[in-house]
Protein backbone atom coordinates (compact mmCIF):
# COMPACT_ATOMS: atom_id res chain seq x y z
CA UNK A 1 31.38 -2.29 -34.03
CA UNK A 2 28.33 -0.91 -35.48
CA UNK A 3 26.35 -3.66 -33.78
CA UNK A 4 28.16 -3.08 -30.07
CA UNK A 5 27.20 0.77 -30.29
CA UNK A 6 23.57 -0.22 -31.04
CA UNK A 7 23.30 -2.79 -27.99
CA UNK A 8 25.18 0.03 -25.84
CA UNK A 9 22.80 2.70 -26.62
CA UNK A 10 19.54 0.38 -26.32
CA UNK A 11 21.03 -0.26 -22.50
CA UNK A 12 21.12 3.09 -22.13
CA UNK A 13 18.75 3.31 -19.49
CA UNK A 14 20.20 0.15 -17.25
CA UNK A 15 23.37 1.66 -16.52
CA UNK A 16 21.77 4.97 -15.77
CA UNK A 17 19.60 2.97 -13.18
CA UNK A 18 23.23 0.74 -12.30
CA UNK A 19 25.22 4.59 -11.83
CA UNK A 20 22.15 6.15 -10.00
CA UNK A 21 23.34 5.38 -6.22
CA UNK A 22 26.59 6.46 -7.05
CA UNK A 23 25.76 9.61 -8.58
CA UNK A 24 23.49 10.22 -5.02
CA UNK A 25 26.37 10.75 -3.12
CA UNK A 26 28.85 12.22 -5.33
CA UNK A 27 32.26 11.72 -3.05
CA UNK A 28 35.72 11.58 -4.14
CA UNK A 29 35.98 8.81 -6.86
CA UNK A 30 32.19 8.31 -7.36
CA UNK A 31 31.67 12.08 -9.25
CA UNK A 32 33.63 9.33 -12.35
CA UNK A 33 30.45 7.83 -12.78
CA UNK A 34 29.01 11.16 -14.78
CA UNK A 35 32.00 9.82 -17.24
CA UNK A 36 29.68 6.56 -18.70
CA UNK A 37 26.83 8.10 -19.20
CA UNK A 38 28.79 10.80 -21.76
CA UNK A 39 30.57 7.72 -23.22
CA UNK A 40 27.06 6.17 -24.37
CA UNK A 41 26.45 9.69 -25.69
CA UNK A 42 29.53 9.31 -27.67
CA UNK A 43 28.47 5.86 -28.66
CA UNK A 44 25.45 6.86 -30.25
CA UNK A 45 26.53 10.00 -32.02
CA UNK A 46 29.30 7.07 -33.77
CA UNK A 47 26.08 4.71 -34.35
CA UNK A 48 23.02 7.38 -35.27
CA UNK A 49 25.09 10.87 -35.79
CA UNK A 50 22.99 11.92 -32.99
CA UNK A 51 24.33 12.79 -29.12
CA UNK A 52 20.88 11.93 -27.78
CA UNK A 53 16.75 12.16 -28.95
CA UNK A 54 15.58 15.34 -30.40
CA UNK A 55 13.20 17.11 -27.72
CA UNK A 56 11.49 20.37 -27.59
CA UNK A 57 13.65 21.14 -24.33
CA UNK A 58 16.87 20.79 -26.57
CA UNK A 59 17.93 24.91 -26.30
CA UNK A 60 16.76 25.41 -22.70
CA UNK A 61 18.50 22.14 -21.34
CA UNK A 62 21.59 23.43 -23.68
CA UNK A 63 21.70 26.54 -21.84
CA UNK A 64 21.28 25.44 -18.07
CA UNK A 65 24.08 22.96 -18.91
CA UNK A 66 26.26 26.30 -20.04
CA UNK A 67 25.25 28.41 -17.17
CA UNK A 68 26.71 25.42 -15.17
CA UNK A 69 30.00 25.57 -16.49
CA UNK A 70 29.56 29.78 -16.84
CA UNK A 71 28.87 29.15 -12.68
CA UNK A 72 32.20 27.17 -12.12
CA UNK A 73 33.69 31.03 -12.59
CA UNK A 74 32.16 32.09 -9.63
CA UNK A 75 32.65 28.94 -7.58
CA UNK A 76 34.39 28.99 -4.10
CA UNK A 77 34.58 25.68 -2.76
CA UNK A 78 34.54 23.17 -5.34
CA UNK A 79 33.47 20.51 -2.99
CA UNK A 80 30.30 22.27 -2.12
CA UNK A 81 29.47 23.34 -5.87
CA UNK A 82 30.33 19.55 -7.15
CA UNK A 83 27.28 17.33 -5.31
CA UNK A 84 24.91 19.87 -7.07
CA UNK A 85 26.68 19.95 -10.11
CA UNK A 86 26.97 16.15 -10.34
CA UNK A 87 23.49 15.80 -9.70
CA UNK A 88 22.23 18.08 -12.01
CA UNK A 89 24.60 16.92 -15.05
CA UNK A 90 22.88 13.21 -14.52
CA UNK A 91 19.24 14.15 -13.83
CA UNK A 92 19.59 16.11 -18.06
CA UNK A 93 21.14 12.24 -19.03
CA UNK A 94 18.01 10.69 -16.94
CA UNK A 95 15.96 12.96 -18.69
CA UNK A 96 17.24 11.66 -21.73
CA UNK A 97 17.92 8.60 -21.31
CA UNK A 98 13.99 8.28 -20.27
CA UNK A 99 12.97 9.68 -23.75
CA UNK A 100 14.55 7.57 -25.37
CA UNK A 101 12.94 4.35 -23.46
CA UNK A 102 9.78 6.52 -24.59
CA UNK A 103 10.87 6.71 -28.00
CA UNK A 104 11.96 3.04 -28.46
CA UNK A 105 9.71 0.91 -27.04
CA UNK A 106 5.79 1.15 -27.82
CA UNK A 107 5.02 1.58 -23.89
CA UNK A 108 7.94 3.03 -22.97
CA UNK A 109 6.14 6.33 -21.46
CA UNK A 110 4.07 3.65 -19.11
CA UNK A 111 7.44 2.13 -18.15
CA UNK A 112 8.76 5.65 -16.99
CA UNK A 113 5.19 5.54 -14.92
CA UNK A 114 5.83 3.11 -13.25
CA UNK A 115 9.43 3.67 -12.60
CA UNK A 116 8.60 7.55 -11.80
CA UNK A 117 5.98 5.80 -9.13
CA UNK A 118 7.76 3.19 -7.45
CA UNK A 119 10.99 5.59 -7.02
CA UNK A 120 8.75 8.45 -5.19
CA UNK A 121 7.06 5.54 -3.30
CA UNK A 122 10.48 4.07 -2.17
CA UNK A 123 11.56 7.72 -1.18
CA UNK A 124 8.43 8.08 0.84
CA UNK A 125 9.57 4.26 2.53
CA UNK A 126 12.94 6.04 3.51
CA UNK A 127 11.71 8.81 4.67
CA UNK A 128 9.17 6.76 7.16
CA UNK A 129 12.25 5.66 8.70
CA UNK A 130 14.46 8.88 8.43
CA UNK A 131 12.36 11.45 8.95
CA UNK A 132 12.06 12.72 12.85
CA UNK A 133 7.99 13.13 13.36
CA UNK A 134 6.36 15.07 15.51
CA UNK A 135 2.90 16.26 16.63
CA UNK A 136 -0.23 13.85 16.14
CA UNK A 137 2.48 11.79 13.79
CA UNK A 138 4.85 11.51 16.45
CA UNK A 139 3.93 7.74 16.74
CA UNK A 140 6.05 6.85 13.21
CA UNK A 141 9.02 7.09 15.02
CA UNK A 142 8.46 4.07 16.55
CA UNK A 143 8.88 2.28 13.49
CA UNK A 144 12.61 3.02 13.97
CA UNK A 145 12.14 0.70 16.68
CA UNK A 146 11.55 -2.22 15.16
CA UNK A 147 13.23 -2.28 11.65
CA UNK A 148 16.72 -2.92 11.79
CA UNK A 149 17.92 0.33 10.03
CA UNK A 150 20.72 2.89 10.09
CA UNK A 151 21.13 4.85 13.31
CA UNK A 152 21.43 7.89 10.30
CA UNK A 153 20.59 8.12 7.20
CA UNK A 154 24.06 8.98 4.73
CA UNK A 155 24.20 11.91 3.26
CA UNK A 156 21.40 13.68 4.98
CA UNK A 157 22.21 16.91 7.60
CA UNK A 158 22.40 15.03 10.77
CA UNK A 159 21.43 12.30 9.53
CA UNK A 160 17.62 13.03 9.29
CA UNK A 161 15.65 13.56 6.05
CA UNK A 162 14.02 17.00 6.29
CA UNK A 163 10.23 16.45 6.19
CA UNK A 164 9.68 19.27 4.08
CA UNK A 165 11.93 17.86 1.18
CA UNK A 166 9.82 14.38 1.44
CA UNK A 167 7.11 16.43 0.64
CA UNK A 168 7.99 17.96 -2.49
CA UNK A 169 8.80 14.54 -3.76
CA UNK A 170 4.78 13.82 -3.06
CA UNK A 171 3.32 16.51 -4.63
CA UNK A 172 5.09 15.28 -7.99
CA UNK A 173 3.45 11.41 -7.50
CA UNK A 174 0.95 11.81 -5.87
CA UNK A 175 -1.18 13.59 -7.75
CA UNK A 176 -0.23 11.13 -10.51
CA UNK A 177 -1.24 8.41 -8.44
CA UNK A 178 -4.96 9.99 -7.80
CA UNK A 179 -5.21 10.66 -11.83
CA UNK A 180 -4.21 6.95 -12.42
CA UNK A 181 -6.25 5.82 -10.19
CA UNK A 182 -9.09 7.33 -10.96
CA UNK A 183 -9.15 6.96 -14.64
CA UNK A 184 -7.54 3.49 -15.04
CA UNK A 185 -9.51 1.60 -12.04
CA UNK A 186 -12.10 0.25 -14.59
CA UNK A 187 -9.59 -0.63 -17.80
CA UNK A 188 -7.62 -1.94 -15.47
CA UNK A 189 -10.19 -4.53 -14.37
CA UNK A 190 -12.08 -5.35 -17.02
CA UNK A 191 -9.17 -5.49 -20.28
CA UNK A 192 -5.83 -6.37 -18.43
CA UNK A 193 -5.02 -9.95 -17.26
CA UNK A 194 -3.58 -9.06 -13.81
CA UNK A 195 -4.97 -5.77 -13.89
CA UNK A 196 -6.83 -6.33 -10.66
CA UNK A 197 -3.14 -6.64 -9.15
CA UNK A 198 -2.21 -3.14 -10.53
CA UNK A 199 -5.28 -1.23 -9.37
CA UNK A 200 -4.94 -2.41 -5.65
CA UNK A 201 -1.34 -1.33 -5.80
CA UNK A 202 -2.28 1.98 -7.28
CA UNK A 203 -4.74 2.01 -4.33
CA UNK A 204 -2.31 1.48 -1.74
CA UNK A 205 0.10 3.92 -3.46
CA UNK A 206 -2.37 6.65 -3.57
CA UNK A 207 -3.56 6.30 0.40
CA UNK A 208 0.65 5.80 1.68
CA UNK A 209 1.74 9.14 -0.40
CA UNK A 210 -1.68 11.90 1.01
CA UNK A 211 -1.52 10.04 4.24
CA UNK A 212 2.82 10.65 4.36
CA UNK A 213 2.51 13.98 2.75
CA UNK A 214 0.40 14.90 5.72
CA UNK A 215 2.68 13.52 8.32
CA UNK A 216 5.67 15.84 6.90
CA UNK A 217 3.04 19.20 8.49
CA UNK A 218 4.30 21.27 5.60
CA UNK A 219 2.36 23.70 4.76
CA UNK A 220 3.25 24.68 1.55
CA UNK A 221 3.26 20.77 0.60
CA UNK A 222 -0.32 20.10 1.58
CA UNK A 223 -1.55 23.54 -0.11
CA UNK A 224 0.05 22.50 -3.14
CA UNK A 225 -1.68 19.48 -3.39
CA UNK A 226 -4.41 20.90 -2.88
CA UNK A 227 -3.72 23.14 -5.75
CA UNK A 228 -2.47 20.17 -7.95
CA UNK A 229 -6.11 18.30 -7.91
CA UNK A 230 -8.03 21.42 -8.38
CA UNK A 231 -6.44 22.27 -11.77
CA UNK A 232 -7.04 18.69 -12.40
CA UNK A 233 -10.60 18.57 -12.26
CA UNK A 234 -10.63 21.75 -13.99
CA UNK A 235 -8.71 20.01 -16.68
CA UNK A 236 -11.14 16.67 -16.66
CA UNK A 237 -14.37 18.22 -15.93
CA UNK A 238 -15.74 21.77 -16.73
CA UNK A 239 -17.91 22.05 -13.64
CA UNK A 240 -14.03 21.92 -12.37
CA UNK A 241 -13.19 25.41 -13.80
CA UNK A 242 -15.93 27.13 -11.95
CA UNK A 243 -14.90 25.20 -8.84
CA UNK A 244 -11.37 26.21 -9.53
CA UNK A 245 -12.72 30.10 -9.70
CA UNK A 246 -14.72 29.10 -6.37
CA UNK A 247 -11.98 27.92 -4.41
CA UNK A 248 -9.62 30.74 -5.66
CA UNK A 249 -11.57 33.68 -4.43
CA UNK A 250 -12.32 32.02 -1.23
CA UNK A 251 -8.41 31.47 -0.56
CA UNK A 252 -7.96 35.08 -1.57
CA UNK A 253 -10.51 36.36 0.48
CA UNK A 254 -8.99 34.16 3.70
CA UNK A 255 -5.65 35.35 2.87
CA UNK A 256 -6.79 39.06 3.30
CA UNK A 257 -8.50 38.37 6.34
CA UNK A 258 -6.57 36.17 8.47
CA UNK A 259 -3.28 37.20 6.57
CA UNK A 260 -0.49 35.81 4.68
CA UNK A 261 1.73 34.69 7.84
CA UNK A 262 -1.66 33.07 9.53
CA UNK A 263 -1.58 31.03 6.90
CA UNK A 264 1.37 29.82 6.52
CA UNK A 265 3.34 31.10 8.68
CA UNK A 266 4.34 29.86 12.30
CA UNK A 267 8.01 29.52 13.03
CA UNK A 268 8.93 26.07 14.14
CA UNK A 269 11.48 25.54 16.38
CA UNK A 270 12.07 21.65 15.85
CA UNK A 271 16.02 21.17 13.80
CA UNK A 272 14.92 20.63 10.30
CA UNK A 273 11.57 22.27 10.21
CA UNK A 274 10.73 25.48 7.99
CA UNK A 275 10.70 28.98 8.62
CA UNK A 276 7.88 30.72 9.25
CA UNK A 277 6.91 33.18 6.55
CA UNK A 278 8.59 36.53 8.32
CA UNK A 279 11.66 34.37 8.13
CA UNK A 280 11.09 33.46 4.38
CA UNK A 281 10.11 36.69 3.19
CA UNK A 282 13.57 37.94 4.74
CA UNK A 283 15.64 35.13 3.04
CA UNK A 284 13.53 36.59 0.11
CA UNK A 285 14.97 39.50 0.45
CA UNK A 286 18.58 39.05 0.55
CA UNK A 287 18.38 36.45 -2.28
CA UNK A 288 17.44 39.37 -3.87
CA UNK A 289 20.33 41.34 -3.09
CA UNK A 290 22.43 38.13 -4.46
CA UNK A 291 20.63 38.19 -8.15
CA UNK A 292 21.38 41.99 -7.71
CA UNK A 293 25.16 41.25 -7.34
CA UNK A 294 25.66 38.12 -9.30
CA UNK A 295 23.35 38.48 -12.22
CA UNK A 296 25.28 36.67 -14.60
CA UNK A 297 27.06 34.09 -12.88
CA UNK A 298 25.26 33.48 -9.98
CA UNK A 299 26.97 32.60 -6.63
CA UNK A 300 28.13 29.37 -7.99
CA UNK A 301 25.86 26.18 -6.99
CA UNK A 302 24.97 25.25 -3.37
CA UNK A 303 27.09 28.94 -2.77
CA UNK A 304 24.11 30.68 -0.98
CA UNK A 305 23.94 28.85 2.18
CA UNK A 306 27.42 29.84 2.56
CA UNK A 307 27.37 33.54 1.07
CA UNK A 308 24.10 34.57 2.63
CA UNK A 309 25.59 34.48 6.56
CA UNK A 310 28.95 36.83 4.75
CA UNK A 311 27.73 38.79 2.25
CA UNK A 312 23.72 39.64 3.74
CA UNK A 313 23.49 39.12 7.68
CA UNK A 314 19.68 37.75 8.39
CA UNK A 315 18.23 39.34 11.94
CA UNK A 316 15.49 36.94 12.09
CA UNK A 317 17.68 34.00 11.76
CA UNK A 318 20.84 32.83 13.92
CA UNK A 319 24.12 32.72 11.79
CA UNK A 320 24.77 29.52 12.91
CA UNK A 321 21.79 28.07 10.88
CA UNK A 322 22.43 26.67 8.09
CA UNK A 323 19.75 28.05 5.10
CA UNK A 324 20.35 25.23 2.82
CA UNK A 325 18.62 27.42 -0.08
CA UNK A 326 16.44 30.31 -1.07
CA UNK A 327 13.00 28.64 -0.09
CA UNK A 328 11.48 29.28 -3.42
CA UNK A 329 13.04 27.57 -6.32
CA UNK A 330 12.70 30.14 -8.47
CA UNK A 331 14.88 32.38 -7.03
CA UNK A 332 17.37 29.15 -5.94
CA UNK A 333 18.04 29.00 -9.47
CA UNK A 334 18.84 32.58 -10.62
CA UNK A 335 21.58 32.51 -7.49
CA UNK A 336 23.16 28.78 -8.63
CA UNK A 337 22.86 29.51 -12.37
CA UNK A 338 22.63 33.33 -12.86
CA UNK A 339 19.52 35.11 -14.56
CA UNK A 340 20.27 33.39 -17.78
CA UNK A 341 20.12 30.22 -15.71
CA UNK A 342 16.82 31.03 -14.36
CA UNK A 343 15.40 32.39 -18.07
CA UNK A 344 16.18 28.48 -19.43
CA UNK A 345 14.73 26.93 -15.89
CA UNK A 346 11.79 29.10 -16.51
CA UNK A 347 11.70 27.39 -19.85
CA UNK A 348 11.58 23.78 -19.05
CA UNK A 349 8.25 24.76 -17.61
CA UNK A 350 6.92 26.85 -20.32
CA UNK A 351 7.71 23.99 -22.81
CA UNK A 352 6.33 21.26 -20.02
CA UNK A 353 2.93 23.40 -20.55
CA UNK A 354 2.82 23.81 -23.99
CA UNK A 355 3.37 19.84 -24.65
CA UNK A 356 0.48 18.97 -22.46
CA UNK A 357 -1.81 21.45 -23.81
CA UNK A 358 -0.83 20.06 -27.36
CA UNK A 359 -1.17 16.37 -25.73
CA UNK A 360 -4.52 16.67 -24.13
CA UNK A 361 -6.03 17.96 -27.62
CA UNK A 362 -5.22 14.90 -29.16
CA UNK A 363 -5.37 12.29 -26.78
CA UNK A 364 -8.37 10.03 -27.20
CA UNK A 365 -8.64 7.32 -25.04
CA UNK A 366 -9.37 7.65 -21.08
CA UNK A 367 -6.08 5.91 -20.14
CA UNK A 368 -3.97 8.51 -21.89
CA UNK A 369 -6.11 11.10 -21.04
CA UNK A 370 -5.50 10.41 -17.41
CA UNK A 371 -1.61 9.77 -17.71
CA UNK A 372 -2.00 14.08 -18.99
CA UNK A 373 -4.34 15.15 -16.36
CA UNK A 374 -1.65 13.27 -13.72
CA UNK A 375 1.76 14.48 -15.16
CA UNK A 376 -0.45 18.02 -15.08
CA UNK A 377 -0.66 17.95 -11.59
CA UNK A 378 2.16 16.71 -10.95
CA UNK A 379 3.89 19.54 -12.78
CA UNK A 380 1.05 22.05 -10.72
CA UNK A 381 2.15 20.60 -7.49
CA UNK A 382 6.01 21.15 -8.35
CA UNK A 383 5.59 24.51 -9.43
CA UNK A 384 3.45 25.20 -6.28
CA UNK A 385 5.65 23.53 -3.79
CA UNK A 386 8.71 25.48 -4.86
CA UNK A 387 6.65 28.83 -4.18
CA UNK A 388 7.59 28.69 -0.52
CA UNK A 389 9.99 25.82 -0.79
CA UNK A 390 12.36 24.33 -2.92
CA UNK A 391 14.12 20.96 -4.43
CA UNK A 392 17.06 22.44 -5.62
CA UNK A 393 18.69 21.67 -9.19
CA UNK A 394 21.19 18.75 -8.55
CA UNK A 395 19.34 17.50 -5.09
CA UNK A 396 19.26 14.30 -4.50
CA UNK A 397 15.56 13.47 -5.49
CA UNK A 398 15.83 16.22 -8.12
CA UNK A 399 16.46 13.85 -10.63
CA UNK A 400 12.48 12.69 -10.58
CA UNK A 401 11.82 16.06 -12.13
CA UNK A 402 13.74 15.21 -15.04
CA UNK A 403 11.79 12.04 -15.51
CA UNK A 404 8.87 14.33 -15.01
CA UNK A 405 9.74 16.26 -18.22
CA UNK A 406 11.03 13.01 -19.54
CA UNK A 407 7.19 11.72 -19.79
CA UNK A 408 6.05 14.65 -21.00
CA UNK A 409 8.27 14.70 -23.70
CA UNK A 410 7.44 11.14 -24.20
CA UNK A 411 3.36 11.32 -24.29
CA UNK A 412 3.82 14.01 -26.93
CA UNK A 413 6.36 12.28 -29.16
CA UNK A 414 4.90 8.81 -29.18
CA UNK A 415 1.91 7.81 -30.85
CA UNK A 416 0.19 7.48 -27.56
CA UNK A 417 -2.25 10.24 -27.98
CA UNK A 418 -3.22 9.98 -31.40
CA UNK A 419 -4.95 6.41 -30.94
């Protein structure tokens, strides 16, 4: 028996990748498939005494996972709650379930690279095909034309990926793909057999995901990006920081003269396309009013698209439009999860920080040091993005920001950075 536990927890990360479609579109009988995951967590506590690896995010996962089940109090319609919910409950056993792969095998944190990679690449595939383009990108849509796809994709709100979404997913790989690059282009050529192979992926990887992230036109995306490599250079080179300063003061300087809504705002009347920033600083402002009302439970997950049109009438926006979430992820979270929600959200981040400030001090050798200066960007980008946007907790691609945390866990528990 003991034996049997051991081979079902060293799997652990097969069926997560086996359950992972399912758990995508959570209808009807598929929400069972949260149930295996929790029986390998049973599994192990029988073989090790343990639930699942020791992290530094252990009390801040602990309490989103209770503000979930404090939001089900608060919860109107079960069936919108349960997708977010469902995805939210598996991207903490991805998270998991990837430190553990980190933990067990001695490049387990490369594996969750390249996994991390491929999976954003893949999105970035799909959304060539589901994404409606427009302006000088309008010319994508003809690759509709000749694949044999879908006429929709499932799952999606008319059965078009929103553009915006797409690029939130690239400003978490893609700046990882321009840190690998960069630093593993030589080691990669000169002390791997088929490391040639490798580098001319990461090459193609790292001109698909700028060149898609600029077809999407968001705003926010490409500034965030832009942000992400900055505070990398600053992190890799010194002459960065005083570029970083540079670039800083000039944006500030821009913003006062041309103005905030200049910038970025610009309301787009194309069906999936963002608001302009009048009409984000107005959702702003009643999400506001929502952490005001709910500050403990929060509206219940997925509840403010619904609550917003009911309880705090927009004038800016039609009621018939659907506001799918707060446009800033910050405040997304304190209206799904409640302030205490938002307090162990805030967390995750805090922690993600402090591990690759502690990881970066002791790593030593230029591949490892680039694997930090990439998950740092990516975690820059992320933070950035969800500024004026958001990928909500429990979203479909949300669980790549668990496997986010899941490396940086990884690079600071393994023995990675001390060689």
């Amino acid at each position: 028996m003991l034996r049997l536990a051991r081979f079902i927890v060293a799997g652990e990360w097969l069926w997560l990748l086996l359950l992972l479609p399912a758990v995508l579109f959570p209808d009807g009988w598929r929400g069972l498939a949260l149930l295996p995951p929790l029986g390998i967590w049973l599994v192990r506590w029988l073989a090790t005494r343990r639930f699942k690896p020791l992290t530094a995010y252990d009390t801040a996962v602990l309490l989103l996972a209770f503000m979930v089940l404090v939001s089900l109090y608060a919860t109107f319609d079960i069936t919108l709650s349960f997708p977010k919910i469902a995805g939210l409950i598996f991207g903490i056993f991805m998270f998991y379930g990837g430190v553990a792969v980190a933990q067990r095998h001695k490049n387990g944190v490369w594996y969750l690279v390249a996994f991390f990679l491929l999976v954003g690449i893949g999105m970035a595939l799909i959304g060539l095909i589901g994404v409606s383009w427009s302006g000088p990108f309008a010319f994508l849509n003809r690759v509709k034309g000749i694949l044999p796809i879908p006429a929709s994709i499932p799952g999606t709100i008319g059965g078009v990926i929103n553009p915006n979404q797409m690029a939130g997913v690239l400003n978490w790989v893609t700046p990882l793909l321009l840190a690998l690059l960069i630093g593993l282009w030589r080691p990669l050529w000169t002390q791997i057999r088929y490391g040639w192979l490798i580098s001319l992926s990461l090459l193609g990887m790292s001109l698909f995901a700028p060149f898609m992230l600029a077809a999407t036109l968001s705003r926010g995306g490409i500034a965030s990006l832009g942000i992400s490599i900055l505070i990398m250079v600053a992190i890799a080179r010194r002459w960065g920081r005083w570029l970083l300063v540079i670039v800083i003061m000039a944006a500030v300087g821009l913003a006062f003269h041309f103005g905030v809504n200049t910038l970025f705002g610009g309301e787009l009347a194309e069906a999936g396309r963002e608001f302009g920033m009048s009409g984000r600083l107005e959702i702003w402002s009643r999400a506001l009013y929502g952490l005001q009302d709910f500050p403990f439970t929060g509206m219940s997950m997925n509840g403010f698209r619904r609550v917003v049109h009911i309880l705090y009438p927009l004038f800016l926006i039609s009621p018939d439009t659907d506001i799918v979430h707060a446009h800033n992820h910050l405040l997304q979270v304190g209206l799904d999860l409640g302030i205490p929600g938002l307090i162990a959200y805030l967390s995750l981040w805090l922690i993600s920080v402090g591990l690759l400030w502690q990881s970066w001090r002791q790593a030593s050798t230029p591949p490892h040091r680039a694997l930090i200066v990439g998950l740092s960007g990516a975690l820059v980008g992320g933070w950035f993005f969800g500024v004026l946007d958001a990928i909500t907790l429990g979203a479909r691609p949300g669980f790549l920001w668990w496997i986010l945390l899941a490396m940086i866990a990884g690079v600071y528990q393994s023995d990675l950075t001390q060689r």
